[in-house]
C-alpha atoms as a PDB file:
ATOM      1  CA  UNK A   1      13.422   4.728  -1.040  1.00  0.00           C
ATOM      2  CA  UNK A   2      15.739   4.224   1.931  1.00  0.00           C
ATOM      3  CA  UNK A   3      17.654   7.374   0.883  1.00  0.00           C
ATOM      4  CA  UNK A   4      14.219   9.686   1.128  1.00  0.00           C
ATOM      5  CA  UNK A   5      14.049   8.486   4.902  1.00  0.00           C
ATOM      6  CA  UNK A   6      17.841   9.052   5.296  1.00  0.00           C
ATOM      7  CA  UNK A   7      17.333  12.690   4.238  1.00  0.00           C
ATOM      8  CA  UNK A   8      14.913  13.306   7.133  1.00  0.00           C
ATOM      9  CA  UNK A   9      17.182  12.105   9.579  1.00  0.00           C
ATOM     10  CA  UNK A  10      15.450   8.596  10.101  1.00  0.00           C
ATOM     11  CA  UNK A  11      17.685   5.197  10.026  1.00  0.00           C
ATOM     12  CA  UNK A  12      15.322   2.559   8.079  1.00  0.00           C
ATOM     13  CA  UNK A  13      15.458  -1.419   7.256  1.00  0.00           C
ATOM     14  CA  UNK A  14      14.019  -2.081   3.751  1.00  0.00           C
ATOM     15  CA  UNK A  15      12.872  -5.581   4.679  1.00  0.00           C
ATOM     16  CA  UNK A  16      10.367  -7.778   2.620  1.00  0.00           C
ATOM     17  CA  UNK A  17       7.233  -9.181   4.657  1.00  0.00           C
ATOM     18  CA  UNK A  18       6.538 -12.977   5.103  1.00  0.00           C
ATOM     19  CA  UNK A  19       3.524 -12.898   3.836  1.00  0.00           C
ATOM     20  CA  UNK A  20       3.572 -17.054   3.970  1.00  0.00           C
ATOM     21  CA  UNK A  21       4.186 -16.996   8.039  1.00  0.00           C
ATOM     22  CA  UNK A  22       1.707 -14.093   8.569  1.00  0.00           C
ATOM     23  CA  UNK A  23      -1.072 -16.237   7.255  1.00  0.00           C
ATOM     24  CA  UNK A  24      -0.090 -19.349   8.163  1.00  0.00           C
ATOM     25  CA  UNK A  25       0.294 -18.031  11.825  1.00  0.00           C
ATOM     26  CA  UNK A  26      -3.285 -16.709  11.360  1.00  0.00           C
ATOM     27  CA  UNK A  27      -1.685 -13.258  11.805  1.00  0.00           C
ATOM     28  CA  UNK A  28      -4.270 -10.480  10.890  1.00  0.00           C
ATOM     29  CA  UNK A  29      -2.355  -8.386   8.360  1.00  0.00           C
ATOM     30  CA  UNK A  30       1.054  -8.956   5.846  1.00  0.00           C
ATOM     31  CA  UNK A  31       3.280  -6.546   7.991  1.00  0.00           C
ATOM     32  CA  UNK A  32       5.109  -9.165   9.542  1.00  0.00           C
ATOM     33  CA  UNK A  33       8.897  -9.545   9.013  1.00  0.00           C
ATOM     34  CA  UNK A  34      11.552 -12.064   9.961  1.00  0.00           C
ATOM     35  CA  UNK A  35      14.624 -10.757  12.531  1.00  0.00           C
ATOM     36  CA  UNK A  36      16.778 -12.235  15.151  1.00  0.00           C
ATOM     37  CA  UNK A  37      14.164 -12.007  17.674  1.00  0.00           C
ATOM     38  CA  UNK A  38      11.885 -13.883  15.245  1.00  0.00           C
ATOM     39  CA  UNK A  39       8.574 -12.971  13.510  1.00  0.00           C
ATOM     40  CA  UNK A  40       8.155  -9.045  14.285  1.00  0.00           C
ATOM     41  CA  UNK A  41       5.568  -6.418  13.150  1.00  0.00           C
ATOM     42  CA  UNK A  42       6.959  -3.628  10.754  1.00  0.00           C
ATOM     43  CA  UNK A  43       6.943   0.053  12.429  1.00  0.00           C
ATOM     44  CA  UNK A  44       5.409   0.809   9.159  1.00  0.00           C
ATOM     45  CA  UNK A  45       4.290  -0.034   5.953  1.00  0.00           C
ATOM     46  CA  UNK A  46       1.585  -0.778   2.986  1.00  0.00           C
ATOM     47  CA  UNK A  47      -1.335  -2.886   3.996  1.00  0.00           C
ATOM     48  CA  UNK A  48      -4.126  -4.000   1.430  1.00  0.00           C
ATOM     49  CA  UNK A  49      -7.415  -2.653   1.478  1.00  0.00           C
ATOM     50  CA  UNK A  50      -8.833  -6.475   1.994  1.00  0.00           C
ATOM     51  CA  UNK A  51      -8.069  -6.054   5.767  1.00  0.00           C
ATOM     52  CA  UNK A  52     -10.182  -3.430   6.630  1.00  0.00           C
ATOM     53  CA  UNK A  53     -12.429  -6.158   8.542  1.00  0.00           C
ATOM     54  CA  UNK A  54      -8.982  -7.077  10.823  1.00  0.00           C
ATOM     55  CA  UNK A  55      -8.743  -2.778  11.175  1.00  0.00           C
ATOM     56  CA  UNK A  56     -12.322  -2.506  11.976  1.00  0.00           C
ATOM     57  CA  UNK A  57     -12.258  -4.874  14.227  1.00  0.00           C
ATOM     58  CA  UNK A  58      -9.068  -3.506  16.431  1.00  0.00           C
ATOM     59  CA  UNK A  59      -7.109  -6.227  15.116  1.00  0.00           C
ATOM     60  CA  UNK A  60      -4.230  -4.348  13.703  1.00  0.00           C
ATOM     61  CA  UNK A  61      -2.000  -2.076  15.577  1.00  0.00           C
ATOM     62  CA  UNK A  62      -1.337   0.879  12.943  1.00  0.00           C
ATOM     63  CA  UNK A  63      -2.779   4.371  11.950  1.00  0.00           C
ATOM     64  CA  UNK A  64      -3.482   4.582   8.508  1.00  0.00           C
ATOM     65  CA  UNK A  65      -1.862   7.760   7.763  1.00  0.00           C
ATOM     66  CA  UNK A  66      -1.924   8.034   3.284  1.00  0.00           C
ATOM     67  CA  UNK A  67      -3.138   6.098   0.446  1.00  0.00           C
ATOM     68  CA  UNK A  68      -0.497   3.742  -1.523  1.00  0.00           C
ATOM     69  CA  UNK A  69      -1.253   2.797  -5.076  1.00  0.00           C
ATOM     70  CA  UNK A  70      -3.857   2.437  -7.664  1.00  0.00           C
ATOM     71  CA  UNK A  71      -4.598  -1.167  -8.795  1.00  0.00           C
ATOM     72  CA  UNK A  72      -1.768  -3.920  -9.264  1.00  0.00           C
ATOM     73  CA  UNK A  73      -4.264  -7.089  -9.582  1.00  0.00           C
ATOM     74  CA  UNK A  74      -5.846  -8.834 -12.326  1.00  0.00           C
ATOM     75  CA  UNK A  75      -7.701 -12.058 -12.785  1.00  0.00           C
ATOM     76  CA  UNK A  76      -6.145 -13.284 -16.353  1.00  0.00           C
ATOM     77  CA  UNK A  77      -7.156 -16.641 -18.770  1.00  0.00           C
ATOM     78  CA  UNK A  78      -5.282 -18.354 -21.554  1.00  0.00           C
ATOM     79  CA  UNK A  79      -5.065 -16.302 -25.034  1.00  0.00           C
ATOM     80  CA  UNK A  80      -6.808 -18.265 -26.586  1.00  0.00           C
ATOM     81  CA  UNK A  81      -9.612 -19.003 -23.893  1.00  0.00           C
ATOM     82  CA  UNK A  82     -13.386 -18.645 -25.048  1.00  0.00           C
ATOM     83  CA  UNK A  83     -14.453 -17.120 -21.764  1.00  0.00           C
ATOM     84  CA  UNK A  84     -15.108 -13.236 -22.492  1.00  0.00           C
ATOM     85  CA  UNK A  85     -16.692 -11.784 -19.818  1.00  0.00           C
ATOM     86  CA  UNK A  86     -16.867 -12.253 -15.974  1.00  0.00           C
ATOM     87  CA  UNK A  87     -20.229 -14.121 -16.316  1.00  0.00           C
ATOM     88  CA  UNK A  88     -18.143 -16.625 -18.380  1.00  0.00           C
ATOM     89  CA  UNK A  89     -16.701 -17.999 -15.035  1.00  0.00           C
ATOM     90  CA  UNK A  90     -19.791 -19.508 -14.128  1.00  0.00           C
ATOM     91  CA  UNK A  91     -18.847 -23.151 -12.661  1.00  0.00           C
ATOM     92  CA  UNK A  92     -14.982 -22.375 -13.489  1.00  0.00           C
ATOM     93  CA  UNK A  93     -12.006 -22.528 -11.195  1.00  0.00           C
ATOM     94  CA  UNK A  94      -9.768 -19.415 -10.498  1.00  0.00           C
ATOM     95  CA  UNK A  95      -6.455 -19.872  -8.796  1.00  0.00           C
ATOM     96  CA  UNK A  96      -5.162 -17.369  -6.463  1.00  0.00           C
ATOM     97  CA  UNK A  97      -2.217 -16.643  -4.321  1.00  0.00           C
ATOM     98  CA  UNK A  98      -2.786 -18.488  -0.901  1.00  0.00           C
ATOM     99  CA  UNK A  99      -2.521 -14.912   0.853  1.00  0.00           C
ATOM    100  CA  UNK A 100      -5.590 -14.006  -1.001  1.00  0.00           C
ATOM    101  CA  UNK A 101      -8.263 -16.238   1.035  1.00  0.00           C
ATOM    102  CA  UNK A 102     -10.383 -15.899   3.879  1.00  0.00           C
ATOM    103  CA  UNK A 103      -9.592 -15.303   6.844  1.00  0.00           C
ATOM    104  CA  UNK A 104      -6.877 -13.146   6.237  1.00  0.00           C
ATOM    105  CA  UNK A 105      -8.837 -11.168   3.446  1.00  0.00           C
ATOM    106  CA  UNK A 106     -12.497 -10.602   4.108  1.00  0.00           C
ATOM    107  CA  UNK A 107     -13.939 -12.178   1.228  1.00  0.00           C
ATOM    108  CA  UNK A 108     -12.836 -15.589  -0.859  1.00  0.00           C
ATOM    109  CA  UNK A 109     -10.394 -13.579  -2.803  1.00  0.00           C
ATOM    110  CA  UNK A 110     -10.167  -9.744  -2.809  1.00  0.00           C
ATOM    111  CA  UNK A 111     -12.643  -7.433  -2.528  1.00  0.00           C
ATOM    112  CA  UNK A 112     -12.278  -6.436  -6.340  1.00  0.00           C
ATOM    113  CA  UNK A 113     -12.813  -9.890  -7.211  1.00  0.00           C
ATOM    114  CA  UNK A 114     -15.647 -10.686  -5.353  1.00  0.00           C
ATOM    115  CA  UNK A 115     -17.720  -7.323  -6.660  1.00  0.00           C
ATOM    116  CA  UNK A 116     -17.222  -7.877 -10.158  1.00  0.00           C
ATOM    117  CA  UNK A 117     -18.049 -11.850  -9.922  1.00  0.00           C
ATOM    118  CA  UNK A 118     -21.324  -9.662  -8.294  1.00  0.00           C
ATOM    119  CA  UNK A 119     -21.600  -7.310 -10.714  1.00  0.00           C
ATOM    120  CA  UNK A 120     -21.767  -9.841 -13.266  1.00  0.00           C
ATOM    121  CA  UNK A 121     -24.817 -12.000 -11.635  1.00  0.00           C
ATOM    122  CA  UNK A 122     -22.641 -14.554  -9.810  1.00  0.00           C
ATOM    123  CA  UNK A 123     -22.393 -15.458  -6.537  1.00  0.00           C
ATOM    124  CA  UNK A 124     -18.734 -15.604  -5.460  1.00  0.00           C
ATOM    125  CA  UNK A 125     -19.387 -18.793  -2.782  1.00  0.00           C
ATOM    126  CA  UNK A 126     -21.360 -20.659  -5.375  1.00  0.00           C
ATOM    127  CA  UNK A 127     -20.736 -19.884  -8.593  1.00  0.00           C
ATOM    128  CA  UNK A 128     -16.894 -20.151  -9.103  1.00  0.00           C
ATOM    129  CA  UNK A 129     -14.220 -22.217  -7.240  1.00  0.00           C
ATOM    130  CA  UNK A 130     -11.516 -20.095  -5.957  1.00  0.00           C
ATOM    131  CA  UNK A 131      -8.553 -22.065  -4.975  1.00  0.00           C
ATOM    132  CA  UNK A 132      -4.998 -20.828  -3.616  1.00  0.00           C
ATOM    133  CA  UNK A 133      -2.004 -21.568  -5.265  1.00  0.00           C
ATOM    134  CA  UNK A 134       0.696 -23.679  -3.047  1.00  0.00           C
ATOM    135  CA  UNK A 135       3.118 -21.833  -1.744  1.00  0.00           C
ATOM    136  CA  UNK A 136       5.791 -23.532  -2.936  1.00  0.00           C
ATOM    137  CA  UNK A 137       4.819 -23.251  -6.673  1.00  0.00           C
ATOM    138  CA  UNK A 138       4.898 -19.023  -5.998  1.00  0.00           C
ATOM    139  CA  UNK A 139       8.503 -18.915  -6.861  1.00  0.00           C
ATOM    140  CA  UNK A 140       7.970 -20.650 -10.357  1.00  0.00           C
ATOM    141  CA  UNK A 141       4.532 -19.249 -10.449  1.00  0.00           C
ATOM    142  CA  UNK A 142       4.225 -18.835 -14.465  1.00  0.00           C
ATOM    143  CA  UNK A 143       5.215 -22.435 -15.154  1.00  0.00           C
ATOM    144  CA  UNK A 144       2.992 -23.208 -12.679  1.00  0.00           C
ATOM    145  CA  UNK A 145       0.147 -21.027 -14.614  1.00  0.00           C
ATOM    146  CA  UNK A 146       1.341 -22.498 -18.086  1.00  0.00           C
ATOM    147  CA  UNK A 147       0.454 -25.849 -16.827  1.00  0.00           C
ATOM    148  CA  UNK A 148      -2.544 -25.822 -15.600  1.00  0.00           C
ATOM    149  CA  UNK A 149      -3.849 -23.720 -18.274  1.00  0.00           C
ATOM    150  CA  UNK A 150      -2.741 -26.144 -20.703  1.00  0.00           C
ATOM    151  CA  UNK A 151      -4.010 -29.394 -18.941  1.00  0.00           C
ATOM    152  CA  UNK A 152      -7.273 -27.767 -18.257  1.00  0.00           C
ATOM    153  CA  UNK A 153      -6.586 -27.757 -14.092  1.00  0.00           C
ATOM    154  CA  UNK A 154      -7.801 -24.004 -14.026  1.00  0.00           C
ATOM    155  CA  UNK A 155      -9.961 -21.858 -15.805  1.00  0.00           C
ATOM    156  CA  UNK A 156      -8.302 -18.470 -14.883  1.00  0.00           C
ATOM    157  CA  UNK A 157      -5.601 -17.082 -12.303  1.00  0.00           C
ATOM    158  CA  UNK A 158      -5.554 -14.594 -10.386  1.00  0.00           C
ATOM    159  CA  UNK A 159      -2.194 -12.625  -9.462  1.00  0.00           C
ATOM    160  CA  UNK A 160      -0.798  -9.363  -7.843  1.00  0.00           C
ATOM    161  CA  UNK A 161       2.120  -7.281 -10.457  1.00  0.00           C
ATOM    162  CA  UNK A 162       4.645  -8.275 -11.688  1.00  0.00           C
ATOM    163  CA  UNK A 163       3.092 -11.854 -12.242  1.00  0.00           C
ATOM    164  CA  UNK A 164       0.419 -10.455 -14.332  1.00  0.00           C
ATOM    165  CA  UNK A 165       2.850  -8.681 -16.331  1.00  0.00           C
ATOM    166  CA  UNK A 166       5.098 -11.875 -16.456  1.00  0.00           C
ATOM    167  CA  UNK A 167       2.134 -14.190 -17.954  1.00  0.00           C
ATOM    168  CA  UNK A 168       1.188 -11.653 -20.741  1.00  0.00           C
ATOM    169  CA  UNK A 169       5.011 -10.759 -21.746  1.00  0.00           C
ATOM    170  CA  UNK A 170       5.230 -14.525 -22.424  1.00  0.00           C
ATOM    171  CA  UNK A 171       2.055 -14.567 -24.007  1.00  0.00           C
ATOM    172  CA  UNK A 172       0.844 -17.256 -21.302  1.00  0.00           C
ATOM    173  CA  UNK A 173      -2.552 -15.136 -20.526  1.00  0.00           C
ATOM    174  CA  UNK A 174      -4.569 -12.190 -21.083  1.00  0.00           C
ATOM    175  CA  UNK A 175      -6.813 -10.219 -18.657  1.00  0.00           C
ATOM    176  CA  UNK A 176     -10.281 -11.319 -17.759  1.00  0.00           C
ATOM    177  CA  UNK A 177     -10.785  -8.092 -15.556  1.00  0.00           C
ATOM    178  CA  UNK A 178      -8.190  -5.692 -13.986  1.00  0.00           C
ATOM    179  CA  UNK A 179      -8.090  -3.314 -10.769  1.00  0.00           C
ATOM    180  CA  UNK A 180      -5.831  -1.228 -12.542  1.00  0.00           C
ATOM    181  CA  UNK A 181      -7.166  -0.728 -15.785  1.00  0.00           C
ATOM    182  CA  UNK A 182     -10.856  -1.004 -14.970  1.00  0.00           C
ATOM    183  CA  UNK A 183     -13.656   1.718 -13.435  1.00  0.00           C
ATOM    184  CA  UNK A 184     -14.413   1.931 -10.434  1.00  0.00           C
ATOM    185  CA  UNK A 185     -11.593  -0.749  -9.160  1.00  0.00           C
ATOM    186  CA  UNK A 186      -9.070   1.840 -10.240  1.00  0.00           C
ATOM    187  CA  UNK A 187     -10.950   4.884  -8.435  1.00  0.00           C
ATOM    188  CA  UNK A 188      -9.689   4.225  -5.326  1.00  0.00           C
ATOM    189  CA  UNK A 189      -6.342   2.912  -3.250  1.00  0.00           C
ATOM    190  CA  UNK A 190      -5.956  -0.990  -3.512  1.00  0.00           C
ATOM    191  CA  UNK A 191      -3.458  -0.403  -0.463  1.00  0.00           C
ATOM    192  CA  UNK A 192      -2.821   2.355   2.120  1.00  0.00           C
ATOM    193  CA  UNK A 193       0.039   3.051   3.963  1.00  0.00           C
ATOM    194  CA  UNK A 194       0.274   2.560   8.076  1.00  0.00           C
ATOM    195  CA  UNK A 195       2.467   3.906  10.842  1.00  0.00           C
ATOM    196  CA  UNK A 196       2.406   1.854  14.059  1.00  0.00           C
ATOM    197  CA  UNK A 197       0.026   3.511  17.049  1.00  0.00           C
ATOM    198  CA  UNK A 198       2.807   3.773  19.333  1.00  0.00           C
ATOM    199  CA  UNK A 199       5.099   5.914  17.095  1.00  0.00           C
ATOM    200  CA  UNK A 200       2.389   8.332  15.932  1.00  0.00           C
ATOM    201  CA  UNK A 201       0.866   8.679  19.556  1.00  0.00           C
ATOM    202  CA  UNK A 202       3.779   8.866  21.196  1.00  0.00           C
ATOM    203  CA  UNK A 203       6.463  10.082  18.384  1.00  0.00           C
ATOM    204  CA  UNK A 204       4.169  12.544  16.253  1.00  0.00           C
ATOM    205  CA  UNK A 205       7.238  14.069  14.935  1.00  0.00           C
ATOM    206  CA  UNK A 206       8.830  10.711  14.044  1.00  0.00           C
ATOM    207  CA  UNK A 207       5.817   9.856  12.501  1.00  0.00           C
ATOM    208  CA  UNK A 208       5.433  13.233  10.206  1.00  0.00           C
ATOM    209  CA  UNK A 209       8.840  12.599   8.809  1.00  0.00           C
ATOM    210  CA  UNK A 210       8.249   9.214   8.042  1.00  0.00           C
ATOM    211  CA  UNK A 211       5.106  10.158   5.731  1.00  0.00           C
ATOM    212  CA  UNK A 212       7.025  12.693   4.618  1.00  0.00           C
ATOM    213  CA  UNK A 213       9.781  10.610   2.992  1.00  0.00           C
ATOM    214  CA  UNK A 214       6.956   7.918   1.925  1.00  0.00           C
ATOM    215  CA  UNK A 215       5.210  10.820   0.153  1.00  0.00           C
ATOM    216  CA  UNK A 216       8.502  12.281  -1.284  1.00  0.00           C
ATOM    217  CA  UNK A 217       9.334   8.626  -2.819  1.00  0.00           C
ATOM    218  CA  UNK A 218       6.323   8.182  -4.268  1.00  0.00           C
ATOM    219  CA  UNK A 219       6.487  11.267  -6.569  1.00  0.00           C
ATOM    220  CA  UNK A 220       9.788  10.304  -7.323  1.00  0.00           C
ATOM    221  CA  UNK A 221       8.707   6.914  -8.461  1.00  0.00           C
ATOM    222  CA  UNK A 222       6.099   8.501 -10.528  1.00  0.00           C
ATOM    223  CA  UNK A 223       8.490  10.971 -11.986  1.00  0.00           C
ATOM    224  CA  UNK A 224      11.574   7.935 -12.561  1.00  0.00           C
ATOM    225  CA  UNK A 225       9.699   4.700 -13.314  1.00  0.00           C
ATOM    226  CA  UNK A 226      12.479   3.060 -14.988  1.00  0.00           C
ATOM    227  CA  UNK A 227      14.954   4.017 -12.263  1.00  0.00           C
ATOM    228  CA  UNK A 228      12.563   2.985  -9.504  1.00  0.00           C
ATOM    229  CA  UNK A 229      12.403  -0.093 -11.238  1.00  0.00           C
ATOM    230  CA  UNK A 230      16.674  -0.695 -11.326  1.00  0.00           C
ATOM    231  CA  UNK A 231      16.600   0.400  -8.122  1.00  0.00           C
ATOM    232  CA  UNK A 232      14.181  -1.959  -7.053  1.00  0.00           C
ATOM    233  CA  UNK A 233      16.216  -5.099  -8.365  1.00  0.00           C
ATOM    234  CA  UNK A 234      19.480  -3.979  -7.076  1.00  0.00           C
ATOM    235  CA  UNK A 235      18.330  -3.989  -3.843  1.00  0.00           C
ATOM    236  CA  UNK A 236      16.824  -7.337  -4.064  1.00  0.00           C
ATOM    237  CA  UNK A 237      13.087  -6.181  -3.990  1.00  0.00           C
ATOM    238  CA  UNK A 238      12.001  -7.307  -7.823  1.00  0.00           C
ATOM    239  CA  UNK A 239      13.122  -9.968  -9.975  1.00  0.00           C
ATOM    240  CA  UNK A 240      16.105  -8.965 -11.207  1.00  0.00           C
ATOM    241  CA  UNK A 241      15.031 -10.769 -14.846  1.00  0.00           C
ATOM    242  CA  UNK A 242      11.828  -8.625 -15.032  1.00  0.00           C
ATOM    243  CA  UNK A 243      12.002  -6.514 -18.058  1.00  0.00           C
ATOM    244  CA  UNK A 244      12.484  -3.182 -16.954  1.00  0.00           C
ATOM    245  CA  UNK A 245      10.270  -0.972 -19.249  1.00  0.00           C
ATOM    246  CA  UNK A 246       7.603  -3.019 -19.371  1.00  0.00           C
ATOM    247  CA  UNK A 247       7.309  -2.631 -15.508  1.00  0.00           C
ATOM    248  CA  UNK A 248       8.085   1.024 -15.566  1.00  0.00           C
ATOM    249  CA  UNK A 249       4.783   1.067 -17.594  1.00  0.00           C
ATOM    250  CA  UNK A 250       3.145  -0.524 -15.389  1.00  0.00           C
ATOM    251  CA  UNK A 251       4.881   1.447 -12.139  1.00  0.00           C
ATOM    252  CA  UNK A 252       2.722   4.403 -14.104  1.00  0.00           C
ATOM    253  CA  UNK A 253      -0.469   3.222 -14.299  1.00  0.00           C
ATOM    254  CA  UNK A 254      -0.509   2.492 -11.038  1.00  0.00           C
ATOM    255  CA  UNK A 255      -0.896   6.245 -10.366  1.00  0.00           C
ATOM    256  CA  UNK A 256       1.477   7.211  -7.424  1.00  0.00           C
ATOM    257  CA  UNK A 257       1.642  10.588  -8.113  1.00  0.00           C
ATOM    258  CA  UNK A 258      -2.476  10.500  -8.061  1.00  0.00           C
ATOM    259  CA  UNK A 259      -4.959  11.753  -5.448  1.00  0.00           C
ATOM    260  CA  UNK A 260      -8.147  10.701  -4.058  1.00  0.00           C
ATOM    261  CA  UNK A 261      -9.838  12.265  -0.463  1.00  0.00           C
ATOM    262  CA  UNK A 262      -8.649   9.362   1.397  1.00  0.00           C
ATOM    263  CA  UNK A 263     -11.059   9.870   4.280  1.00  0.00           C
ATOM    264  CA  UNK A 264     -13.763   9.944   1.921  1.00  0.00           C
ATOM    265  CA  UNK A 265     -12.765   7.250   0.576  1.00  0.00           C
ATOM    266  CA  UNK A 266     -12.165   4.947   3.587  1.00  0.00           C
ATOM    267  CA  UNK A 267     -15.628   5.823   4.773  1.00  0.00           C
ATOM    268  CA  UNK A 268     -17.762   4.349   1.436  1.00  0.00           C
ATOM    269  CA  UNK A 269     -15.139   1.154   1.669  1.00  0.00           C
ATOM    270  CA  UNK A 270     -15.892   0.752   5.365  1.00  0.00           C
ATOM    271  CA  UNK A 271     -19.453   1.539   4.401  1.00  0.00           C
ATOM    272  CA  UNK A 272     -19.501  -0.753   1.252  1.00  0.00           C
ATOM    273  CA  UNK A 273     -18.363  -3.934   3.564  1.00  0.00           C
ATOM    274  CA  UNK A 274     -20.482  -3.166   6.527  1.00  0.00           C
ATOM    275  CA  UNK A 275     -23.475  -3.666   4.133  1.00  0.00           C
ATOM    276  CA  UNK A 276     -22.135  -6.760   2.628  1.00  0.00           C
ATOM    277  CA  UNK A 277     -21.612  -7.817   6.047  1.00  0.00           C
ATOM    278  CA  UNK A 278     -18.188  -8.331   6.139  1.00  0.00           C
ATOM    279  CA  UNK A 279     -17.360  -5.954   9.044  1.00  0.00           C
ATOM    280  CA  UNK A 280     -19.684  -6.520  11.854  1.00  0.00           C
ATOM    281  CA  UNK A 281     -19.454  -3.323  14.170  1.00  0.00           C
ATOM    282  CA  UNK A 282     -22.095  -0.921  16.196  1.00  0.00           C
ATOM    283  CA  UNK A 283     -19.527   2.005  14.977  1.00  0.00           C
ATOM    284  CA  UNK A 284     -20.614   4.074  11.662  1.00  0.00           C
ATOM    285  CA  UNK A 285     -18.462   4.305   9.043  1.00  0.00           C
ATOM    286  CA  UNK A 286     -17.381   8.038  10.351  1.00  0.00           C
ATOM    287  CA  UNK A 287     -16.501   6.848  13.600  1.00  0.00           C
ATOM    288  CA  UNK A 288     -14.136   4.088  11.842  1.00  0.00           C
ATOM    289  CA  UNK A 289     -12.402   6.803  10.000  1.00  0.00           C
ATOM    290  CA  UNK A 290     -11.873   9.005  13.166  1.00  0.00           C
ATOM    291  CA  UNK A 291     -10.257   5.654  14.778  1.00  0.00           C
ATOM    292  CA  UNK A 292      -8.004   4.479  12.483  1.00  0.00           C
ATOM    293  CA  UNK A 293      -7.072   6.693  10.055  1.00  0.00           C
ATOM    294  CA  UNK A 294      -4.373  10.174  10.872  1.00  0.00           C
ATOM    295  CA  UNK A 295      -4.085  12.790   8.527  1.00  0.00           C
END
């Protein structure tokens, strides 16, 4: 991607967030990233969905300028599990990345999670334990998995790409329920893409190229899937032992060269929380929209 930036005359750092610092800091979003000076916000970059209730609340210093992906999370169980359907959590344990809990998310895993435990007649806070993974068993996170499936610790996982990918390659889980596969989760961006205030208010220009070359490498990635995926590892972004098809699928489905009326959709998701109470604000969903979001 650095190359699409180059091309508009803009000198980028790639650089991958500490996600672990950012919430352990009690940060209010992942675009936090380790330099000389120390932990230091991103100019720009993706931020979930999940944090809307940090952006509502004037929390997080960015525009939201375009819509990201489609879906890269899935809540997965053992092959051979008898649970079938989301009601089958009932009283069962899902792990999830520590990144995925409240505070810095809105709701005891993400927002996918919790309407589908919902939808299914469960109450998220009552009916299932959700607990986070420890950090330091991310970076062997599939023999992590593999064990607790097999001595019964867990009931299910839950897990951003490639992990999911990882677990069913080695035929170490299926999926429960996906945001990328599965209506209306995959309707609408899981992440959105931000541009600190200070650059587009001040540098509009700056700013314009910069979504310019985001929006240029995202049709490339749609268009090259297995060469955004080698480029990826070479520059140290994805597992280098990730098989590289397999995730170019996957790089497909999770629709980058796809479309939705981002302001109408960041109005029913602002909506959809403020009625579950998870954004407390006297602003309407419009006004929210005219705030943080530039076309």
């Amino acid at each position: 991607m650095k190359g699409f930036f180059a091309e508009e005359g803009l000198r980028v750092q790639g650089m991958m967030t500490d996600m672990r610092s950012a919430v352990e800091q009690g940060k209010p979003h992942m675009l936090w990233v380790k330099t000389e000076q120390g932990l230091t916000e991103a100019d720009f970059g993706y931020l979930d969905l999940d944090q809307l209730h940090h952006i509502a609340a004037g929390k997080v210093d960015y525009y939201i300028v375009d819509g990201g992906n489609f879906g890269c999370q899935e809540v997965l169980v053992p092959p051979d599990s008898p649970l079938k359907s989301t009601a089958d959590l009932k009283g069962k344990t899902i792990v999830m990345p520590p990144s995925w809990a409240t505070p810095f998310l809105s709701t005891q895993g993400p927002w996918f999670v919790h309407q589908e435990l919902k939808a299914a007649g469960l109450e998220p806070s009552k009916d299932v334990t959700m607990t986070p993974i420890p950090w330091d068993a991310l970076p062997k996170v599939t023999d992590y998995v593999a064990d607790g499936f097999k001595t019964g610790k867990f009931a299910a996982v839950g897990v951003t790409q490639p992990i999911p990918l990882l677990l069913r390659e080695q035929k170490l889980a299926r999926p429960l329920f996906t945001r990328t596969y599965q209506a209306p989760y995959n309707q609408e961006y899981c992440c959105v893409f931000m541009i600190k205030r200070a650059i587009v208010d001040g540098q509009p220009d700056k700013a314009a190229l910069i979504v310019r070359a985001f929006r240029r490498a995202k049709q490339w990635v749609a268009q090259n899937p297995s060469k955004a995926v080698i480029a990826a590892q070479a520059a140290g972004y994805y597992g280098a032992t990730i098989p590289v098809e397999p995730s170019a699928n996957e790089a497909v489905s999770f629709g980058f060269d796809r479309e939705v009326d981002l302001e109408q959709m960041l109005e029913r998701a602002f909506k959809e929380r403020m009625e579950a109470g998870v954004i407390k604000t006297d602003k309407t969903p419009k006004e929210l929209v005219r705030l943080h979001y530039r076309r």
